[in-house]
N, C-alpha and C. Protein backbone atom coordinates (compact mmCIF):
# COMPACT_ATOMS: atom_id res chain seq x y z
N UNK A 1 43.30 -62.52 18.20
CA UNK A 1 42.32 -62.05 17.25
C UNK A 1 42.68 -60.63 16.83
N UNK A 2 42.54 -60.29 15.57
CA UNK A 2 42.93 -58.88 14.97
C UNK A 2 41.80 -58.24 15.05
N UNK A 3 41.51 -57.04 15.32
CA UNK A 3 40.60 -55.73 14.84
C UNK A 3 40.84 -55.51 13.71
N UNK A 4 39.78 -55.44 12.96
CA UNK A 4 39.78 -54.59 11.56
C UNK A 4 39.60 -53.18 12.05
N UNK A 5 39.98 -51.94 11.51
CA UNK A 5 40.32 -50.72 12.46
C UNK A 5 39.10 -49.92 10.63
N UNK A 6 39.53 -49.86 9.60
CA UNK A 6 38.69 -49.36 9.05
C UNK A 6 38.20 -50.48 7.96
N UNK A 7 36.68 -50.77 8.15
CA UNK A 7 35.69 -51.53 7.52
C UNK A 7 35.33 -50.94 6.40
N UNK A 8 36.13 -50.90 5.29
CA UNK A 8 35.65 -50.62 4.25
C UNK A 8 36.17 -51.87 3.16
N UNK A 9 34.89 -52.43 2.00
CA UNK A 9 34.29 -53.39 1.04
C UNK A 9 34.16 -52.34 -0.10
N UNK A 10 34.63 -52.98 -1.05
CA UNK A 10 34.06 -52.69 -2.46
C UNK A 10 33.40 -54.33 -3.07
N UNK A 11 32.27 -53.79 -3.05
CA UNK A 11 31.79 -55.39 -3.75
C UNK A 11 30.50 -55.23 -5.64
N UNK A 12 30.62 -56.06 -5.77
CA UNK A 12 30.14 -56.30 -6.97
C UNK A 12 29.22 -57.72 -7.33
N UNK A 13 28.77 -57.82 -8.33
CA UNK A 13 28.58 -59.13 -8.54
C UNK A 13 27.55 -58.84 -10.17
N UNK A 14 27.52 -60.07 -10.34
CA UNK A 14 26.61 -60.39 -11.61
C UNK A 14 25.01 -60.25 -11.49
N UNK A 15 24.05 -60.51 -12.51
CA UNK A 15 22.76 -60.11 -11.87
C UNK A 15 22.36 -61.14 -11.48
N UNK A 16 23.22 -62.50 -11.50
CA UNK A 16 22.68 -63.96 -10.77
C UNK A 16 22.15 -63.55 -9.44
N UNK A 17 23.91 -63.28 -8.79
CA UNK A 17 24.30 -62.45 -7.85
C UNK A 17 24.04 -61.77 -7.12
N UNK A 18 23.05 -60.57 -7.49
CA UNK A 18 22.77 -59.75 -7.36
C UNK A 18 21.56 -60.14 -5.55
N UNK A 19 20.89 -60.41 -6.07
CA UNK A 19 20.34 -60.66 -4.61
C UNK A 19 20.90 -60.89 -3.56
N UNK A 20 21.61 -61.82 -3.70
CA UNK A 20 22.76 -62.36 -2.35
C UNK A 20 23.48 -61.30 -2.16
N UNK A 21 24.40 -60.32 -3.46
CA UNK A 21 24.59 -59.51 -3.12
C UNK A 21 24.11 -58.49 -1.62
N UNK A 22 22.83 -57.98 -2.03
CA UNK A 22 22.07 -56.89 -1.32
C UNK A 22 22.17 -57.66 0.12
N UNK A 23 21.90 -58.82 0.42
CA UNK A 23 21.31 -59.12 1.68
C UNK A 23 22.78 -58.66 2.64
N UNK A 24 24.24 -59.41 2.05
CA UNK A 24 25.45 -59.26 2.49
C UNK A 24 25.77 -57.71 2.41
N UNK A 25 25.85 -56.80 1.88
CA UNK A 25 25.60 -55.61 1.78
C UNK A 25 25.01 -55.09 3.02
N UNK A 26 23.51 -55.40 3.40
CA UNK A 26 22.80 -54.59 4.12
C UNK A 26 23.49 -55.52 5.35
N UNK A 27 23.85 -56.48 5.58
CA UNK A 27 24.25 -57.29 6.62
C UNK A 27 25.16 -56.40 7.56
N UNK A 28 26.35 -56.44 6.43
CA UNK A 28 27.85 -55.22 6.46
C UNK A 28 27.33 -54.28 6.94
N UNK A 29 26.52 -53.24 6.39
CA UNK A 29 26.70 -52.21 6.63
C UNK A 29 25.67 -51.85 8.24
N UNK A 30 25.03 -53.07 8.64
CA UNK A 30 24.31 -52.90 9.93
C UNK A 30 25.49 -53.47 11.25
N UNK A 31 26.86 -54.06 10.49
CA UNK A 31 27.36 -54.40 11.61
C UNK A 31 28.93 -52.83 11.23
N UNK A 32 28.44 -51.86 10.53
CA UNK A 32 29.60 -50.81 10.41
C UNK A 32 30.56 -50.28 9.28
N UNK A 33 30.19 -51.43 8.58
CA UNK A 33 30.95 -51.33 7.35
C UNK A 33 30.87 -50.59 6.46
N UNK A 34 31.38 -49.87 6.04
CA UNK A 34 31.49 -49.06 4.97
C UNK A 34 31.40 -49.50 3.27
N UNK A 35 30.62 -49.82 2.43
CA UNK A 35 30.52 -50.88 1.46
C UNK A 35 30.36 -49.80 -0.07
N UNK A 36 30.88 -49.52 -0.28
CA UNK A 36 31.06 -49.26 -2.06
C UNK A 36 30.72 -50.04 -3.04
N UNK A 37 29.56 -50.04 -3.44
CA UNK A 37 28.89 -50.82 -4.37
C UNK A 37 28.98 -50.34 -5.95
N UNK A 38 29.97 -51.62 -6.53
CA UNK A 38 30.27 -50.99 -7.88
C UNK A 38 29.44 -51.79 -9.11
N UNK A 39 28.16 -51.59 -8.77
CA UNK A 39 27.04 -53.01 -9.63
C UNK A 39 27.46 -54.06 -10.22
N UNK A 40 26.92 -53.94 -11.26
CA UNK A 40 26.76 -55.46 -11.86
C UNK A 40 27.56 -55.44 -13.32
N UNK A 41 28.05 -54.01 -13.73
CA UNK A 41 28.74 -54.31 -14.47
C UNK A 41 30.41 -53.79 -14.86
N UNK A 42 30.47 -54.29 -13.24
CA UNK A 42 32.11 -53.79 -12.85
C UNK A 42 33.17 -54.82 -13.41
């Protein structure tokens, strides 16, 4: 099994999206992740 050593996401999505977005987002960033959120009209 590999370690990811730095947890960093850039994520995006549409405003379908957008909800599922947030939940995966706040998910990430409660297990460390570093997440760069480039909205909805990246």
């Amino acid at each position: 099994m590999k370690t990811i050593k730095n947890k960093q996401l850039l994520v995006g999505a549409d405003f379908a999206g957008f909800p599922l977005k947030e939940a995966v987002v706040n998910h990430l960033r409660q297990k460390g992740w570093e997440i760069t959120d480039v909205g909805v009209r990246s």
